[in-house]
Each structure stands twice: as structure tokens, then as C-alpha cells.
Protein backbone atom coordinates (compact mmCIF):
# COMPACT_ATOMS: atom_id res chain seq x y z
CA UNK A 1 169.30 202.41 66.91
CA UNK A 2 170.44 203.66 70.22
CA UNK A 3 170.85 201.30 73.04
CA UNK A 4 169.73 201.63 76.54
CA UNK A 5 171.03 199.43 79.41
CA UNK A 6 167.93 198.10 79.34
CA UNK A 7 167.81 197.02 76.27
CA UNK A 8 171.44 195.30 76.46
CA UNK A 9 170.64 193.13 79.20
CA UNK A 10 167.70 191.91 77.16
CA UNK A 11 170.31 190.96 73.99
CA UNK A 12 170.23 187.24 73.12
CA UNK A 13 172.55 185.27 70.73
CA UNK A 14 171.84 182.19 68.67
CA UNK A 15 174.46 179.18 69.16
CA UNK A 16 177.16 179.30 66.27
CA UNK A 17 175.70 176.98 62.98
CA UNK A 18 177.01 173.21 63.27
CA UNK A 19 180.40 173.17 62.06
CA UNK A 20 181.53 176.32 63.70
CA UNK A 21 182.32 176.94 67.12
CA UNK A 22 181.65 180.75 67.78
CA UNK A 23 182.39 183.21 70.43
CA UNK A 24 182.50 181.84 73.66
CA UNK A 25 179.48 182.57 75.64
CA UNK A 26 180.78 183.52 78.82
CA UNK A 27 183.36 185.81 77.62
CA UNK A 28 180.45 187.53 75.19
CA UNK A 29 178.15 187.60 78.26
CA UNK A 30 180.69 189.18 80.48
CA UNK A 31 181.32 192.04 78.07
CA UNK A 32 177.90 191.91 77.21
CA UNK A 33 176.97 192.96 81.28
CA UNK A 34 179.85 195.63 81.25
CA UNK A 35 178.19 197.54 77.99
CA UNK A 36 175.04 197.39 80.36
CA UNK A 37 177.33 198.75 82.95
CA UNK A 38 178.21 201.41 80.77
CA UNK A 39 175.51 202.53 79.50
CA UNK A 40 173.50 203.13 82.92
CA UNK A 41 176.64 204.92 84.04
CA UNK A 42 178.41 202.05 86.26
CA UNK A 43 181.31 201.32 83.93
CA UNK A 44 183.40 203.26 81.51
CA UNK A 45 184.06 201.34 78.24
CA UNK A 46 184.79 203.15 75.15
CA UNK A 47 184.06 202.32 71.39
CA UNK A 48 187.92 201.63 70.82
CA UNK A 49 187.56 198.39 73.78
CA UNK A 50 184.46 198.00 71.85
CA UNK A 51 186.02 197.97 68.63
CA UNK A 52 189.21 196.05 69.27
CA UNK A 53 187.49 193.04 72.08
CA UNK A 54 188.70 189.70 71.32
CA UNK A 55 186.47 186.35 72.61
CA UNK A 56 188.10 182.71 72.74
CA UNK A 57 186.49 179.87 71.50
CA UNK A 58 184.26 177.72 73.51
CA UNK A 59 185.71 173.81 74.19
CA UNK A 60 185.74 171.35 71.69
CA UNK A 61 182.38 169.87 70.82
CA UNK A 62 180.39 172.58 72.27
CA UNK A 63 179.04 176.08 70.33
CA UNK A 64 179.33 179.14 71.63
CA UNK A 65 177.17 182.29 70.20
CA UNK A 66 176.76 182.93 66.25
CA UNK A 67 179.98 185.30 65.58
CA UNK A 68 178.24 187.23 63.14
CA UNK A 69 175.31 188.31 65.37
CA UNK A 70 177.34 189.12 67.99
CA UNK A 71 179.64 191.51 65.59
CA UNK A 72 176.72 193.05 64.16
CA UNK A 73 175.26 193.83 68.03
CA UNK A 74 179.08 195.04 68.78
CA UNK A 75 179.27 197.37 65.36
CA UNK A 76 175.76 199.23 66.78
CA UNK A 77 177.17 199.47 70.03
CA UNK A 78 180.65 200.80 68.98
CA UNK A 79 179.22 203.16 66.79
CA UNK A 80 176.58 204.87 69.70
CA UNK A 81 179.89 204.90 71.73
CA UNK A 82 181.67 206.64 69.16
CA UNK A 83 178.83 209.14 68.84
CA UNK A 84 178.67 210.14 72.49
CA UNK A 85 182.52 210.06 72.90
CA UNK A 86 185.34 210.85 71.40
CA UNK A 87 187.56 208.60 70.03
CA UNK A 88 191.06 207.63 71.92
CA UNK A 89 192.45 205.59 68.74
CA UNK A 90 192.27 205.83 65.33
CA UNK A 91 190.16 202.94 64.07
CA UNK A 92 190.98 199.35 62.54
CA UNK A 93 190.06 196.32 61.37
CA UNK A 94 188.27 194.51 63.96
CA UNK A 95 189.68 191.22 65.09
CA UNK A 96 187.78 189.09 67.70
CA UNK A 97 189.38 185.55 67.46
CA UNK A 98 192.93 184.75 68.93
């Protein structure tokens, strides 16, 4: 699937299951608007910040978004990167949690 900005903006994210605290949902919303960005030409992130973005953990007691939706959004979006770019760093393991 190929993203538009469009599309992006329109993204939602469940809250984490009970038990788990997730991504926090500022810091996934903020990246979130700068893929937007990117993608209707107003920013200039690459699959590698894709790839290698790291989100803290929202405050005790609350839950932030389900991690594994927003990885799987994240994979797409680093992978359409990818295609229209090239690559400035070999790829790795992708590690989101301090």
C-alpha cells in the first residue's frame, strides 16, 4: 500500500492492551504529522529515521498507543520510503523503546 499525506493524517491507533503501557501518544503523533509532512513535500524524513525512531513510554497508569500497530503502520511507511529513496544506512533491527 502506498501512503498519501492524506491518508497519514487520517491514521488512528488503539490504546496499548491493559497491562502494557505502549508508545507514548504524543511522541507517535508528532512523528506521525512529520511523515504527513513528508509525504506532501514539507519535511524530509527518510526510511533510516523511519526505521531507527524510538517513542518513550506514556506515565504510569495511563496507555499510550498499541506498539504493535504502530510498528506495523511504521514498517509500510519505511518501506514506501525506501522505495522512493535511497537508503543512507544499511538496515537493522528496529528498536523503539529506551
Amino acid at each position: 500500500m502506498s501512503f498519501t499525506a492524506e491518508d497519514v493524517r487520517d491514521v488512528q491507533f488503539d490504546n496499548a492492551p491493559f497491562g502494557r503501557r505502549g508508545y507514548a501518544k504524543a511522541e507517535v503523533d508528532e512523528f506521525v504529522d512529520r511523515v504527513a509532512l513528508t509525504l506532501a513535500g514539507h519535511d524530509d524524513i527518510s526510511a533510516a529515521e523511519v526505521h531507527h525512531v524510538r517513542f518513550g513510554r506514556p506515565l504510569l497508569g495511563r496507555r499510550g498507543y498499541d506498539e504493535q500497530q504502530v510498528d506495523e503502520f511504521l514498517d509500510a511507511v519505511e518501506e514506501q520510503f525506501a522505495a522512493s529513496r535511497p537508503r543512507r544506512t544499511p538496515a537493522r533491527a528496529r528498536t523503539r523503546q529506551p
